[in-house]
Protein backbone atom coordinates (compact mmCIF):
# COMPACT_ATOMS: atom_id res chain seq x y z
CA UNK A 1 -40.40 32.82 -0.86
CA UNK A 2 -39.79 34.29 2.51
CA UNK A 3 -36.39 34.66 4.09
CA UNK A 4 -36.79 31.63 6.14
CA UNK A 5 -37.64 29.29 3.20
CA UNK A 6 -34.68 30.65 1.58
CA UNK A 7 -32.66 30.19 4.36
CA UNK A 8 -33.47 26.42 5.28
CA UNK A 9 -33.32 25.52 1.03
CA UNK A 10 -29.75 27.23 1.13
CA UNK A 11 -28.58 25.23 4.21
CA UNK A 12 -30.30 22.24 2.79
CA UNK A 13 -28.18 22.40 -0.62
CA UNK A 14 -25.08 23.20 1.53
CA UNK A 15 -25.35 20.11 3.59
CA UNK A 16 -26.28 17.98 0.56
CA UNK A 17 -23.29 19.62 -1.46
CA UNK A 18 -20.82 18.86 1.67
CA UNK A 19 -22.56 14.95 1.81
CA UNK A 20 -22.40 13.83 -1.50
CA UNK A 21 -18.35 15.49 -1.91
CA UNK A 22 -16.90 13.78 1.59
CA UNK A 23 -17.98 10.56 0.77
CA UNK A 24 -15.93 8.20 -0.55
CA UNK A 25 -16.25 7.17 -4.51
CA UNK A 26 -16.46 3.86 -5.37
CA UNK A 27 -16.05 3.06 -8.83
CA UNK A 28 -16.39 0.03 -10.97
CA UNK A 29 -14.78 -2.12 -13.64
CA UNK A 30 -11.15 -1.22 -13.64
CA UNK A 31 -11.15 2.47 -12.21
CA UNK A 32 -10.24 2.32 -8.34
CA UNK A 33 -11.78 4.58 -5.56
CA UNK A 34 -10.39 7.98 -5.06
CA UNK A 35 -9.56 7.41 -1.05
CA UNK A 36 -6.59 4.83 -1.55
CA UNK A 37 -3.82 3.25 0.93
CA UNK A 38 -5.36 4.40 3.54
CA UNK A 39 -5.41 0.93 5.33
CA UNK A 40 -2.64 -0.96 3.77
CA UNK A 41 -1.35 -4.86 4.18
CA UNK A 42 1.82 -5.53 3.24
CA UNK A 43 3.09 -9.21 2.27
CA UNK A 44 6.99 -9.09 2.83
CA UNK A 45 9.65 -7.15 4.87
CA UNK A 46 10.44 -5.15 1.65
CA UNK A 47 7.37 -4.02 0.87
CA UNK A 48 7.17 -2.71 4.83
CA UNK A 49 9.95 -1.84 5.18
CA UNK A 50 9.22 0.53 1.77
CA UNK A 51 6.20 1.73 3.55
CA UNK A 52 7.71 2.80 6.12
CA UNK A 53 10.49 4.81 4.52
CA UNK A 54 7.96 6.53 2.26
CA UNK A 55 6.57 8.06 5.14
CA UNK A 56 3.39 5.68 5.12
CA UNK A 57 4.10 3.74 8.00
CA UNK A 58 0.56 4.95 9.82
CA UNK A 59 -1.02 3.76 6.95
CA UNK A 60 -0.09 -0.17 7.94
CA UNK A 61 -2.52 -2.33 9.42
CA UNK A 62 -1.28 -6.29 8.81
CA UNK A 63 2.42 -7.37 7.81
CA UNK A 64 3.80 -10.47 7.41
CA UNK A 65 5.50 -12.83 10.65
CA UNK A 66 8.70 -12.31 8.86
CA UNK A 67 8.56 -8.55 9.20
CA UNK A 68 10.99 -6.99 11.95
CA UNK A 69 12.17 -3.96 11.34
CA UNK A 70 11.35 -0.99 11.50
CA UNK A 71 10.54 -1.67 15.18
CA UNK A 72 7.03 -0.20 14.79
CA UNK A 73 6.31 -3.01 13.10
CA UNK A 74 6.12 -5.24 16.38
CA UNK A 75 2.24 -3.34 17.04
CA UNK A 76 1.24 -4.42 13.70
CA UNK A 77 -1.06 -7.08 13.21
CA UNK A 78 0.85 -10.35 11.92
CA UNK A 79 -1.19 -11.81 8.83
CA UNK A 80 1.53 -15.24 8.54
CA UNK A 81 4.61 -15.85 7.37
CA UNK A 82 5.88 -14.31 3.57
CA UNK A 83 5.24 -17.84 1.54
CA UNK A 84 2.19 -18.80 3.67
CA UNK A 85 -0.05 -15.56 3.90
CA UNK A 86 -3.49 -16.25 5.47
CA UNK A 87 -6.40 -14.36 3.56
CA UNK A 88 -8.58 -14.95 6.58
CA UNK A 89 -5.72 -12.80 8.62
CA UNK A 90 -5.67 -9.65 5.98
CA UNK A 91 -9.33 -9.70 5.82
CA UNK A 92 -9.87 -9.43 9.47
CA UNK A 93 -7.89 -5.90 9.29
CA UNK A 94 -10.32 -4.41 6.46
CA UNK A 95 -7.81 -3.12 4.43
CA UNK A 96 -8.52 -1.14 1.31
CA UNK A 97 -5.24 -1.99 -0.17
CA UNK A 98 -2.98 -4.92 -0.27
CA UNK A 99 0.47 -4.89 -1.66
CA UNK A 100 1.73 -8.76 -2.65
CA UNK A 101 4.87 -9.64 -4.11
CA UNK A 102 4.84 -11.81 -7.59
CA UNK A 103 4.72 -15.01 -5.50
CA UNK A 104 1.42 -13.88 -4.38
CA UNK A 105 0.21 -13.05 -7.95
CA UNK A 106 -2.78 -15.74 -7.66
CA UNK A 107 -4.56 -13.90 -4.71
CA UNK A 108 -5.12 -10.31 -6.47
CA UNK A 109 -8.06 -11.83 -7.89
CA UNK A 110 -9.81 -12.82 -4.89
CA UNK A 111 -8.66 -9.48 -3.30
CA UNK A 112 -10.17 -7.39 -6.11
CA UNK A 113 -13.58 -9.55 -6.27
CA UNK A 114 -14.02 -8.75 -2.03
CA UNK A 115 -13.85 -4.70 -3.39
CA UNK A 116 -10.15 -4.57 -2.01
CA UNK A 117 -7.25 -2.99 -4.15
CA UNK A 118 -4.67 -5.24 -4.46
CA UNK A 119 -1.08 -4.56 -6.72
CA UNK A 120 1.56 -6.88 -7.33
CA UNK A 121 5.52 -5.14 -6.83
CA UNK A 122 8.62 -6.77 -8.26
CA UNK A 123 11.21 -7.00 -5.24
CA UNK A 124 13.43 -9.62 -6.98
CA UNK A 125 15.47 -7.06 -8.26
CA UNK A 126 16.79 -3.36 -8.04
CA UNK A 127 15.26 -2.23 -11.06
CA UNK A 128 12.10 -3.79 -9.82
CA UNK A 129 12.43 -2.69 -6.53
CA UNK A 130 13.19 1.02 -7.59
CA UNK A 131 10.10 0.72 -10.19
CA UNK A 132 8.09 -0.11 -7.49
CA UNK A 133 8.87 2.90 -5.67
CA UNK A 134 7.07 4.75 -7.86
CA UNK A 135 4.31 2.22 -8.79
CA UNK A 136 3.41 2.82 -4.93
CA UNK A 137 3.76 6.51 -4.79
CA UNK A 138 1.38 6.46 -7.88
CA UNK A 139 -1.19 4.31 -6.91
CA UNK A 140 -1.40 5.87 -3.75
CA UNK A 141 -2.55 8.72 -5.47
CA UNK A 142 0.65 10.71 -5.70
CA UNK A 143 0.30 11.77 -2.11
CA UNK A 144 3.68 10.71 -0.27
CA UNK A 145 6.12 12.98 0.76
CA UNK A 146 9.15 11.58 -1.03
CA UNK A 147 7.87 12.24 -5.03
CA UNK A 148 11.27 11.55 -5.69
CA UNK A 149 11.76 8.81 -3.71
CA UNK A 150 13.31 6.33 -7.05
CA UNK A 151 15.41 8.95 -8.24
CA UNK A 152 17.73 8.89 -4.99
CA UNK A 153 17.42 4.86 -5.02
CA UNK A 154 18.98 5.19 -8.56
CA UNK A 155 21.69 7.93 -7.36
CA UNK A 156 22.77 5.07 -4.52
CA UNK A 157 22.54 2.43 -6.90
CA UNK A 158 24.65 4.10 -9.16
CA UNK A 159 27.49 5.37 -6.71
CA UNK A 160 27.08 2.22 -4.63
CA UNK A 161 28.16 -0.50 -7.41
CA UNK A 162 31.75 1.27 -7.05
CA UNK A 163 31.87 1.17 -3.33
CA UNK A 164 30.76 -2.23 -2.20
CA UNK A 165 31.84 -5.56 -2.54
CA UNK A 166 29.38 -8.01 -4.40
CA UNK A 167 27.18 -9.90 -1.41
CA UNK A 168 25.00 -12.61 -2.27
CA UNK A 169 22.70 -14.66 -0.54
CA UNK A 170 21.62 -18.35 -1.47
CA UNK A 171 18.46 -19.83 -0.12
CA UNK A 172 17.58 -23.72 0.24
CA UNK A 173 14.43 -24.88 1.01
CA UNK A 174 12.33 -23.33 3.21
CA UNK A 175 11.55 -24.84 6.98
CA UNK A 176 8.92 -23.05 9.63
């Protein structure tokens, strides 16, 4: 082979190799592609307002009406309101992940038959919100700054129960 045969099969097999490892791996069955959360919806204030304090607030591309704060949220596409989600709304932001509370437990289905990732979280609770936490961080692939993110929820928990009163909040009906 002359040097210029060797040249152009080198270059060749070094453009292939580059192709074939930047492109994104789509698997099937119950495995999940390798490039997650990179264009999240979220379904309720808590799970944006997670998001956003996990340092994955770029990352968000619908939320629900309901969703206010953190003010960045206000340049978010709206997708409706937290007990009346519109699939047609998420859909139009081609999201590869969608994040639904257990009210929205019938639509993960759908989700995952369109090719979209789709997990349930457990905001009802504490113990469910601070499981979450880490749910998130490890579907996500691990790569958000704050690894231990649940641990400090826990710490506040804990020294919290001492230091605040007992709040509650009772909700009837629900009217748009």
């Amino acid at each position: 082979m002359t040097r210029f045969s060797v040249a152009m099969t080198t270059s060749f097999s070094i453009f292939f190799m580059f192709f074939i490892f930047s492109c994104k791996s789509e698997k099937t069955g119950s495995e999940i592609s390798v490039l997650r959360c990179q264009r999240i919806v979220s379904t309720a204030p808590s799970i944006t307002e997670t998001l956003f304090e996990m340092g994955m607030g770029e990352r968000v591309v619908g939320v629900s009406d309901n969703c206010s704060f953190p003010e960045a949220v206000s340049n978010i596409r709206k997708i409706g309101k937290v007990l009346d989600i519109s699939m047609e709304a998420i859909l139009i932001q081609k999201p590869d992940t969608v994040i639904f509370t257990e009210y929205h437990s019938s639509k993960v289905p759908g989700m995952k038959r369109l090719g979209i990732d789709s997990i349930i979280v457990d905001h009802s609770t504490i113990k469910g919100f601070i499981s979450s936490v880490d749910f998130i961080s490890e579907f996500c692939s691990g790569s958000l700054p704050y690894k231990n993110y649940s641990d400090i929820l826990k710490e506040k928990e804990i020294t919290g129960k001492a230091q605040l009163p007992l709040k509650v909040m009772t909700v009837i009906g629900r009217e748009y």
